[in-house]
PDB file of N, CA and C in Angstrom:
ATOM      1  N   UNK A   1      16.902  49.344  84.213  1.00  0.00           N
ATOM      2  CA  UNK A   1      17.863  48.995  83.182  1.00  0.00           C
ATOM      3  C   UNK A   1      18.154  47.500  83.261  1.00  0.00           C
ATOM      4  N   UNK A   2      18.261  46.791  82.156  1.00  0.00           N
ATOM      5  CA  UNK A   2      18.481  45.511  82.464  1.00  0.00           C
ATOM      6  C   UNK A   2      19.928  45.049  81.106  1.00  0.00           C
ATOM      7  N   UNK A   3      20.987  44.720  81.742  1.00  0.00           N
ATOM      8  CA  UNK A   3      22.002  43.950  80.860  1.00  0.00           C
ATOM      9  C   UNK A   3      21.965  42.781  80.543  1.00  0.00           C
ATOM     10  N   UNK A   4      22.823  43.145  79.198  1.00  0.00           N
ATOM     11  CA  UNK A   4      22.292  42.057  78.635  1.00  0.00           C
ATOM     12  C   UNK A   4      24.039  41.179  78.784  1.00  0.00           C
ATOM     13  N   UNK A   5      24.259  40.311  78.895  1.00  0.00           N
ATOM     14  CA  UNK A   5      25.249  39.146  79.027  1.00  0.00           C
ATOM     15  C   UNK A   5      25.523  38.049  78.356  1.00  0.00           C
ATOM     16  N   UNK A   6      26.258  37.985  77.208  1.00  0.00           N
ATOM     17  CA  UNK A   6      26.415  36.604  76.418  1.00  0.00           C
ATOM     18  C   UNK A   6      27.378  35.571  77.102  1.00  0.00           C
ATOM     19  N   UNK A   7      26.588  34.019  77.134  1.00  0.00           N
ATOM     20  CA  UNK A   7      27.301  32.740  77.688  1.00  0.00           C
ATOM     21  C   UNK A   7      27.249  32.089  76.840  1.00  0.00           C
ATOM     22  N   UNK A   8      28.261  30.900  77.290  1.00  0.00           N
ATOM     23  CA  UNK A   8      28.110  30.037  76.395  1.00  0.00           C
ATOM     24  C   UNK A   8      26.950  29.039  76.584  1.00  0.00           C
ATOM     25  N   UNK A   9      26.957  27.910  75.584  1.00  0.00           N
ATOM     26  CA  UNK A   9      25.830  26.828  75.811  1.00  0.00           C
ATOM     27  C   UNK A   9      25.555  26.360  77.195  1.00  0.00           C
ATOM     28  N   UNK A  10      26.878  25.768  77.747  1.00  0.00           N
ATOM     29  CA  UNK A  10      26.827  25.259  78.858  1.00  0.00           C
ATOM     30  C   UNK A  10      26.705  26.269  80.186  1.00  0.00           C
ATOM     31  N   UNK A  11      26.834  27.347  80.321  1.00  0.00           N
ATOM     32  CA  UNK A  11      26.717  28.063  80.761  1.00  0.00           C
ATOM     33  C   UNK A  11      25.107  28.126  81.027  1.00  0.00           C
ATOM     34  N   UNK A  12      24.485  28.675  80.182  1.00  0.00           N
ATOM     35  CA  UNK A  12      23.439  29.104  79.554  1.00  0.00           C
ATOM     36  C   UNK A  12      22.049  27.962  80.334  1.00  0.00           C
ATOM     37  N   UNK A  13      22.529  26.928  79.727  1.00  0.00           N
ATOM     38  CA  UNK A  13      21.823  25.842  80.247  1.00  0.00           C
ATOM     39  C   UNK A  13      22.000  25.173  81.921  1.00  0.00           C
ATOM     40  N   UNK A  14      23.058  25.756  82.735  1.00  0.00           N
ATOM     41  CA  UNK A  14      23.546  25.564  84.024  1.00  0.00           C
ATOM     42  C   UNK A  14      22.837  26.631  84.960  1.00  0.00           C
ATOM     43  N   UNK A  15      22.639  27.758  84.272  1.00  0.00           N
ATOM     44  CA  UNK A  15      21.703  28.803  85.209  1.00  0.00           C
ATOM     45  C   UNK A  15      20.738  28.629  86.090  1.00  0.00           C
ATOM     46  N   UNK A  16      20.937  29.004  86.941  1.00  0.00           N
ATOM     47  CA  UNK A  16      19.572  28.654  88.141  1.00  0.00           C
ATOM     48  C   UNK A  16      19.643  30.143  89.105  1.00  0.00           C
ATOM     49  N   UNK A  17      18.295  29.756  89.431  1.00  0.00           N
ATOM     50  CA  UNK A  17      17.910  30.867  90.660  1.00  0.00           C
ATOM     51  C   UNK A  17      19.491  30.662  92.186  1.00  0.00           C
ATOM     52  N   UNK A  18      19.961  32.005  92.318  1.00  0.00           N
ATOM     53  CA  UNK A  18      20.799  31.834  93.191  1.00  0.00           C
ATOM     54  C   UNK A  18      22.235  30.928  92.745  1.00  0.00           C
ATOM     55  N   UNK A  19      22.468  31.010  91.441  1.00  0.00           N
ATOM     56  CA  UNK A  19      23.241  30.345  90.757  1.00  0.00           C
ATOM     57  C   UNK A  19      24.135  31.622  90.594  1.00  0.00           C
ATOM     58  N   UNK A  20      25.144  31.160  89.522  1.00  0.00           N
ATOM     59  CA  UNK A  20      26.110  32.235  88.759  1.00  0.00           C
ATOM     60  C   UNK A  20      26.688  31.929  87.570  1.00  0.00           C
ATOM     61  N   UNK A  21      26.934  32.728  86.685  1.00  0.00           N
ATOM     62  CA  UNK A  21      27.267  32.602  85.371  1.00  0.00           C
ATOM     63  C   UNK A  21      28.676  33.527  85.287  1.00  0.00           C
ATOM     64  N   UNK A  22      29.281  32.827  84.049  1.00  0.00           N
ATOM     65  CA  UNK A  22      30.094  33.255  83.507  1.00  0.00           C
ATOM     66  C   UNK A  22      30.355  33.984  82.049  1.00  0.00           C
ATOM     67  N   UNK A  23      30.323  35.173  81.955  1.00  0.00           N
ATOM     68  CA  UNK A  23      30.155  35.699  80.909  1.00  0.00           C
ATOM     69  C   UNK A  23      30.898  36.942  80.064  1.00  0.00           C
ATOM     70  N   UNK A  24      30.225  37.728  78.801  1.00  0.00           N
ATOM     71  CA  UNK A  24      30.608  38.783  78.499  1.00  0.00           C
ATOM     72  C   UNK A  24      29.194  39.977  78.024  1.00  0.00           C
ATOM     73  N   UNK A  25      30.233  40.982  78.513  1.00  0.00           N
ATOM     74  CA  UNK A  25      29.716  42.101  78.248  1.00  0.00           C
ATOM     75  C   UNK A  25      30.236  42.706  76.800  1.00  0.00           C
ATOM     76  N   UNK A  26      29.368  43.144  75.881  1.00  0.00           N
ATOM     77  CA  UNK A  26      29.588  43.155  74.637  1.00  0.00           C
ATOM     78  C   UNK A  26      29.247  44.746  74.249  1.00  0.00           C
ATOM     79  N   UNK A  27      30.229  45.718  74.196  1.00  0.00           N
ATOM     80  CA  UNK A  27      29.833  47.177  74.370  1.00  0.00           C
ATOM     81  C   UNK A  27      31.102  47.602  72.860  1.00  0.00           C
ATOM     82  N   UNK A  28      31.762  48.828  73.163  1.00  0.00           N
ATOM     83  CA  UNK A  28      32.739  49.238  71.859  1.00  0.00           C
ATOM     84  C   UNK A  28      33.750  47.742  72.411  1.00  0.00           C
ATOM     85  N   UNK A  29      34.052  47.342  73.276  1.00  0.00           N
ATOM     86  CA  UNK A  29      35.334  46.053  73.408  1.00  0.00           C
ATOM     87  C   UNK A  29      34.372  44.910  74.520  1.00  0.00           C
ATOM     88  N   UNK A  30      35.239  43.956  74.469  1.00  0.00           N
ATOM     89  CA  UNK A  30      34.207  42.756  74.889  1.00  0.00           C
ATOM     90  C   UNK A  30      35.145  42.901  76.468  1.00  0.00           C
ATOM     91  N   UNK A  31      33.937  42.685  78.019  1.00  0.00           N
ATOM     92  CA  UNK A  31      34.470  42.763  79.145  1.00  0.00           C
ATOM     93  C   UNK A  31      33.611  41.333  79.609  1.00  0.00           C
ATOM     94  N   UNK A  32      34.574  40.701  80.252  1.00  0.00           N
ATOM     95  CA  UNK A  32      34.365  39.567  80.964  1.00  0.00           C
ATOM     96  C   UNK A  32      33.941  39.707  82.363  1.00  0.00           C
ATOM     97  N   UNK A  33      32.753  39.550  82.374  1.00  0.00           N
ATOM     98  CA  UNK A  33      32.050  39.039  83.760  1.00  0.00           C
ATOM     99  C   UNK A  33      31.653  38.116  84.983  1.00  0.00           C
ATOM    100  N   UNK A  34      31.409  38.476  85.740  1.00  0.00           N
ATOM    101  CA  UNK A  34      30.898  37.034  86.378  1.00  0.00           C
ATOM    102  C   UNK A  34      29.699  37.642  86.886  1.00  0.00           C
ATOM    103  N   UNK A  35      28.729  37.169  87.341  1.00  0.00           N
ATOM    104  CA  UNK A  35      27.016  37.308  87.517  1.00  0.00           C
ATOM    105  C   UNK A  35      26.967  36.147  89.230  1.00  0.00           C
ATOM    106  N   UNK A  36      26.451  36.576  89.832  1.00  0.00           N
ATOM    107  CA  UNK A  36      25.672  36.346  90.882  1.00  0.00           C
ATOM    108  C   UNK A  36      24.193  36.089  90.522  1.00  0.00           C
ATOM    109  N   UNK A  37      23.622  34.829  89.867  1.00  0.00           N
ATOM    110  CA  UNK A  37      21.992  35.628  89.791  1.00  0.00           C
ATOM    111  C   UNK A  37      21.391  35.458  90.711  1.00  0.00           C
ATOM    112  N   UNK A  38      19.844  36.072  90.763  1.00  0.00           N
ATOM    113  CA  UNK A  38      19.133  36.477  91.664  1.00  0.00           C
ATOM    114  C   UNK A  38      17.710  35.511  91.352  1.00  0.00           C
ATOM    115  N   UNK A  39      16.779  35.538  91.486  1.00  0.00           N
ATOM    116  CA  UNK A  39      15.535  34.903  90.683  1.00  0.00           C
ATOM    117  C   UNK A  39      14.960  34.940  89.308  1.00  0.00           C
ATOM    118  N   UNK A  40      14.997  33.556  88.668  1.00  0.00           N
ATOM    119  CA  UNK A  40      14.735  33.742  87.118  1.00  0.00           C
ATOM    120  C   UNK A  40      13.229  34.139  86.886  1.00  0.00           C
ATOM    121  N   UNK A  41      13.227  35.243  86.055  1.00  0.00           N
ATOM    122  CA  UNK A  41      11.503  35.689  86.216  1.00  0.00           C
ATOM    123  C   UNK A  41      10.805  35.486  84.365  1.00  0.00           C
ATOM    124  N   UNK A  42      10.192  35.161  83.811  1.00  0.00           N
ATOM    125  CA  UNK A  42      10.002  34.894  82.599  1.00  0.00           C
ATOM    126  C   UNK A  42      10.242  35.938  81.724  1.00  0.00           C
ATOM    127  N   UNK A  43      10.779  35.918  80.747  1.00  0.00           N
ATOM    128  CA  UNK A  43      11.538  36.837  79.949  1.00  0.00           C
ATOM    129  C   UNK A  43      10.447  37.398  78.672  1.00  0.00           C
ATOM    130  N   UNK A  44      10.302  38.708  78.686  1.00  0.00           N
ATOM    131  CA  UNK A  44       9.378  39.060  77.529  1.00  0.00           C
ATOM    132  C   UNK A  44      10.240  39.636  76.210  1.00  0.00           C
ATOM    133  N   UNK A  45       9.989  39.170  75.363  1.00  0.00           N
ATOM    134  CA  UNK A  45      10.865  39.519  73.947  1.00  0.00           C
ATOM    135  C   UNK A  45      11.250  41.128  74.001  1.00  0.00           C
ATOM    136  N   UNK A  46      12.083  41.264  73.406  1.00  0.00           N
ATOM    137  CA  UNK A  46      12.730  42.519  72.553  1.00  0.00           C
ATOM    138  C   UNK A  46      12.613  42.348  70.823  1.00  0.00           C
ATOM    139  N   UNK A  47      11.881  43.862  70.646  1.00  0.00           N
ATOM    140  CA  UNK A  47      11.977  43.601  68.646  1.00  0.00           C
ATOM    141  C   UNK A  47      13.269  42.977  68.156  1.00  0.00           C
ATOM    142  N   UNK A  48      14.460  43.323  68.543  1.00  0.00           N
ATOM    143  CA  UNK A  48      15.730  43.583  67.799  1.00  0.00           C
ATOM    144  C   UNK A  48      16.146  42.147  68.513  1.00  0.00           C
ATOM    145  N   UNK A  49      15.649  41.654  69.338  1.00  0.00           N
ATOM    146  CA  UNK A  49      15.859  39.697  69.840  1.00  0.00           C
ATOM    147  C   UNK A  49      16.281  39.065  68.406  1.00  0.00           C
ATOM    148  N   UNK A  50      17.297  38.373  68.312  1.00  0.00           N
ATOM    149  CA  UNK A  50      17.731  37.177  67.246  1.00  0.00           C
ATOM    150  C   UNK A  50      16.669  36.192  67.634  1.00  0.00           C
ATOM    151  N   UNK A  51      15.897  35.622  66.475  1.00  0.00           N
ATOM    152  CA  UNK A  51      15.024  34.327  66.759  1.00  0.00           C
ATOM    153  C   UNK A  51      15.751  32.835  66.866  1.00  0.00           C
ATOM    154  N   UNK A  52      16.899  33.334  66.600  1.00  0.00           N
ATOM    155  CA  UNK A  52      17.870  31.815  66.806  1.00  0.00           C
ATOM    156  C   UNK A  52      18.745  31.894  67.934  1.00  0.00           C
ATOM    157  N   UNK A  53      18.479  32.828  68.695  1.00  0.00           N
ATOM    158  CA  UNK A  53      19.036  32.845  69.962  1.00  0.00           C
ATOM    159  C   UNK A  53      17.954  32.754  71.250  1.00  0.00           C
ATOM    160  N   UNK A  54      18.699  32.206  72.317  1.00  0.00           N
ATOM    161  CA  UNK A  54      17.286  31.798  73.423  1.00  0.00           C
ATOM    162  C   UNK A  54      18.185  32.747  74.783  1.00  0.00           C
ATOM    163  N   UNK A  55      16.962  33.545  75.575  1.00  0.00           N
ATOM    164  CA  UNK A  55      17.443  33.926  76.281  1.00  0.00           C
ATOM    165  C   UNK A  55      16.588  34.089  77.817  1.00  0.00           C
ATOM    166  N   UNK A  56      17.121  34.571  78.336  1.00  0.00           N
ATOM    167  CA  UNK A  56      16.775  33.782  79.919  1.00  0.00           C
ATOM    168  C   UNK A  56      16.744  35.389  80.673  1.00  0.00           C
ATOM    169  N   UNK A  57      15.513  35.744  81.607  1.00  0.00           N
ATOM    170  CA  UNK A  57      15.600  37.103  82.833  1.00  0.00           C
ATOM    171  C   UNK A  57      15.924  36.453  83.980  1.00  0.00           C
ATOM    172  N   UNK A  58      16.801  37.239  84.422  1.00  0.00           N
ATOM    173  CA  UNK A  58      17.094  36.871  86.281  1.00  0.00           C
ATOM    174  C   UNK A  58      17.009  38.550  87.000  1.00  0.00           C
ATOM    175  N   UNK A  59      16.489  38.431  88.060  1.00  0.00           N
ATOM    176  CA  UNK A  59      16.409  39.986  88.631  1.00  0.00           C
ATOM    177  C   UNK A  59      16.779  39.714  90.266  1.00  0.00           C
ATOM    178  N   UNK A  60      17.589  41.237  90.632  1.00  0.00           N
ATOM    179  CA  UNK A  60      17.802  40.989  91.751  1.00  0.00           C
ATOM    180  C   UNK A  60      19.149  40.145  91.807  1.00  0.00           C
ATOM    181  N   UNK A  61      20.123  40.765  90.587  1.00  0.00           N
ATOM    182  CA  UNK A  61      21.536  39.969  90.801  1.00  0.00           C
ATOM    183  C   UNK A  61      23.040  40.824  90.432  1.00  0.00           C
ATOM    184  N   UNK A  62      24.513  40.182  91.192  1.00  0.00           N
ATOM    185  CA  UNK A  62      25.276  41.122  91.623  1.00  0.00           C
ATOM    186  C   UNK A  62      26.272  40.762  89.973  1.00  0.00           C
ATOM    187  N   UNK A  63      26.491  42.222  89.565  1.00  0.00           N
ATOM    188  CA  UNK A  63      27.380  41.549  88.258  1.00  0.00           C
ATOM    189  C   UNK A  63      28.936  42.042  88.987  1.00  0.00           C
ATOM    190  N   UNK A  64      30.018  41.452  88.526  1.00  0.00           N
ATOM    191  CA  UNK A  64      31.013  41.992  88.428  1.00  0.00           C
ATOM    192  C   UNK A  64      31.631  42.189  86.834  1.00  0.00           C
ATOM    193  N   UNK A  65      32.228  42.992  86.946  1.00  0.00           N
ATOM    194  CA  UNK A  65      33.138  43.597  85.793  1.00  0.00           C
ATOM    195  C   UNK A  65      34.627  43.676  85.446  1.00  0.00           C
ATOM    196  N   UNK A  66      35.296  42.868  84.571  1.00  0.00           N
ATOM    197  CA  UNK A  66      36.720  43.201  84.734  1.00  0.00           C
ATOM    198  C   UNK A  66      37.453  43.425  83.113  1.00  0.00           C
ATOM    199  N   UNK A  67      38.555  44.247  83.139  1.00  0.00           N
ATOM    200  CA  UNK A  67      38.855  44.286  81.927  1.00  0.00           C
ATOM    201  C   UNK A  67      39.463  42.818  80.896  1.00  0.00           C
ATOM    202  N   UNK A  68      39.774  42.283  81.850  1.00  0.00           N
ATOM    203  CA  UNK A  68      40.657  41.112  81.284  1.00  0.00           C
ATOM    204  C   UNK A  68      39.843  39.458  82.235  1.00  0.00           C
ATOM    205  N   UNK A  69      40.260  38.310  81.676  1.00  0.00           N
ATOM    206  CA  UNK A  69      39.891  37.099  82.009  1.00  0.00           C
ATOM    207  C   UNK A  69      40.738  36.766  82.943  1.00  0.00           C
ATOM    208  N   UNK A  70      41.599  37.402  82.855  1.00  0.00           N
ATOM    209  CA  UNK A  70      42.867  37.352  84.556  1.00  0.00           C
ATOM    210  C   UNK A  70      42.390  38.285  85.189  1.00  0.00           C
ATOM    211  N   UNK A  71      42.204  39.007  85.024  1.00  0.00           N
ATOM    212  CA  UNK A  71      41.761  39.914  86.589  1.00  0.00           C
ATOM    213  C   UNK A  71      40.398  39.360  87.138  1.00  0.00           C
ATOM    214  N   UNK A  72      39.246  38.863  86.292  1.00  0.00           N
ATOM    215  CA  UNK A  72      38.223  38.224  86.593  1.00  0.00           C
ATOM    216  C   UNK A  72      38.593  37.353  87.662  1.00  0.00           C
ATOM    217  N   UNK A  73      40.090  36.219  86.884  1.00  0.00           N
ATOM    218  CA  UNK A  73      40.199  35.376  87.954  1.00  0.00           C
ATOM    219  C   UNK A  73      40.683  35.685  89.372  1.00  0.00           C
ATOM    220  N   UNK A  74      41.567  36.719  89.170  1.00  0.00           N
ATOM    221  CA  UNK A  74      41.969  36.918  90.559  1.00  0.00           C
ATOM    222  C   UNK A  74      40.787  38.613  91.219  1.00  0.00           C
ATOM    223  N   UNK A  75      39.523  38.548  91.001  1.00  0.00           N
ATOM    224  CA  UNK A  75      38.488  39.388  91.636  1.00  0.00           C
ATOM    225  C   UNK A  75      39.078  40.553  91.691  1.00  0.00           C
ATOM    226  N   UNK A  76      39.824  41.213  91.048  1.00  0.00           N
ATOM    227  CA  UNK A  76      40.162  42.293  90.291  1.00  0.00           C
ATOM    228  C   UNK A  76      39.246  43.133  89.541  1.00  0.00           C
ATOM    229  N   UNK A  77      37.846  43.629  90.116  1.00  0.00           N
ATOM    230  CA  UNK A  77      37.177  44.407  89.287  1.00  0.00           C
ATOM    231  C   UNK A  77      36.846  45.776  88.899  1.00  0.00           C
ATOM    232  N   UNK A  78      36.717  46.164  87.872  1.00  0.00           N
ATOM    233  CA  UNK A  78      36.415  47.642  87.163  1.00  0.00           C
ATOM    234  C   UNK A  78      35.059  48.181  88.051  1.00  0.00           C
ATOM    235  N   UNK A  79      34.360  47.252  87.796  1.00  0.00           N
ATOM    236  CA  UNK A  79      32.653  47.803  88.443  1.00  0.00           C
ATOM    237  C   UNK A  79      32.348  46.498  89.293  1.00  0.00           C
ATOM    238  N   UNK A  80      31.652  46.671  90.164  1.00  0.00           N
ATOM    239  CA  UNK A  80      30.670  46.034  90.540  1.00  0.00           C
ATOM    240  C   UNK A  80      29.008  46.754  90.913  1.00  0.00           C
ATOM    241  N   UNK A  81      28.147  45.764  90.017  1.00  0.00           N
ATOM    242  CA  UNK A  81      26.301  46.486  90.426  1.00  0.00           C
ATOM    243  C   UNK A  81      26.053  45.611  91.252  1.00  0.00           C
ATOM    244  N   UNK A  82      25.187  45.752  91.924  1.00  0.00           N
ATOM    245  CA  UNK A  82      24.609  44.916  92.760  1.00  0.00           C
ATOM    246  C   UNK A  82      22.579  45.134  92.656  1.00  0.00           C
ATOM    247  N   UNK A  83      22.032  43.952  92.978  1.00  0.00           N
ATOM    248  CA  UNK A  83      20.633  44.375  92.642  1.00  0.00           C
ATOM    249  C   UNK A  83      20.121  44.715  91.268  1.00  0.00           C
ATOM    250  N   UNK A  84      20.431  44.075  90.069  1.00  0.00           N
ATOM    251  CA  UNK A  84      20.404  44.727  88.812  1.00  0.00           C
ATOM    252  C   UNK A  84      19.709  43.853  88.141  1.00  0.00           C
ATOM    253  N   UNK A  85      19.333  43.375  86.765  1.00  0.00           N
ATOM    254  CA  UNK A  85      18.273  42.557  86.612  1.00  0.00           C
ATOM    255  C   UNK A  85      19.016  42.566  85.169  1.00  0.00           C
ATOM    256  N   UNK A  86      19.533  41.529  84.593  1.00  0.00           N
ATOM    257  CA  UNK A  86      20.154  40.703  83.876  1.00  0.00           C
ATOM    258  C   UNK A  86      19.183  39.604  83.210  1.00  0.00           C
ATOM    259  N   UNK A  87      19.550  39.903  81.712  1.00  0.00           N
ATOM    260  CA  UNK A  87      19.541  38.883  80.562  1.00  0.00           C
ATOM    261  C   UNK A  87      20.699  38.329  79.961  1.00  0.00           C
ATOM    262  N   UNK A  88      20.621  36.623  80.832  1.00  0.00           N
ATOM    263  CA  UNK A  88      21.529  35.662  79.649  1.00  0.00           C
ATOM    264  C   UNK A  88      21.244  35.784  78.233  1.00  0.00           C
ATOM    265  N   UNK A  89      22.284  35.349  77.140  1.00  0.00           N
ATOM    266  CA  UNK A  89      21.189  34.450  76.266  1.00  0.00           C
ATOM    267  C   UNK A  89      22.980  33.968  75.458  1.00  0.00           C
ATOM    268  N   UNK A  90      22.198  32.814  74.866  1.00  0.00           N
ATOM    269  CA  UNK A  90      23.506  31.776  74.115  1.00  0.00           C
ATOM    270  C   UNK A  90      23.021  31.731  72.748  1.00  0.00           C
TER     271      UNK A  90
END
């Protein structure tokens, strides 16, 4: 299974192997994340991919989950995966 995670520009463009992002999870309500990534591995399209959007694979990384942008901050989380294989894209 691989999630998918919307960042912003700067975000997006700051990503690195062993890096971390800041993001959302976009399901019936929007949940704010934070990402641990793991190694960026080259990303193969999806049909339903926006062509005006660019997006990035990392595998082998820890997401956390929180309902709110305050509990994010204070590591307050709903879920945590660990080992999971994550798509940015901005």
């Amino acid at each position: 299974m691989v999630i998918r995670i919307r960042v912003t520009r700067p975000e997006f463009e700051a990503a690195s192997n062993h890096g971390y992002v800041y993001g959302q999870i976009i399901r019936r309500r929007i949940f704010p994340v934070y990402v641990e990534l793991g190694i960026e591995s080259n990303y193969l399209p999806f049909p339903k991919d926006d062509p005006k959007t660019e997006y990035r694979f990392f595998k082998d990384c820890h997401l956390y989950l929180a309902e709110t942008e305050e509990q994010l901050d204070r590591e307050e989380y709903l879920s945590e995966s660990l080992g999971i294989a994550i798509v940015i894209y901005s």
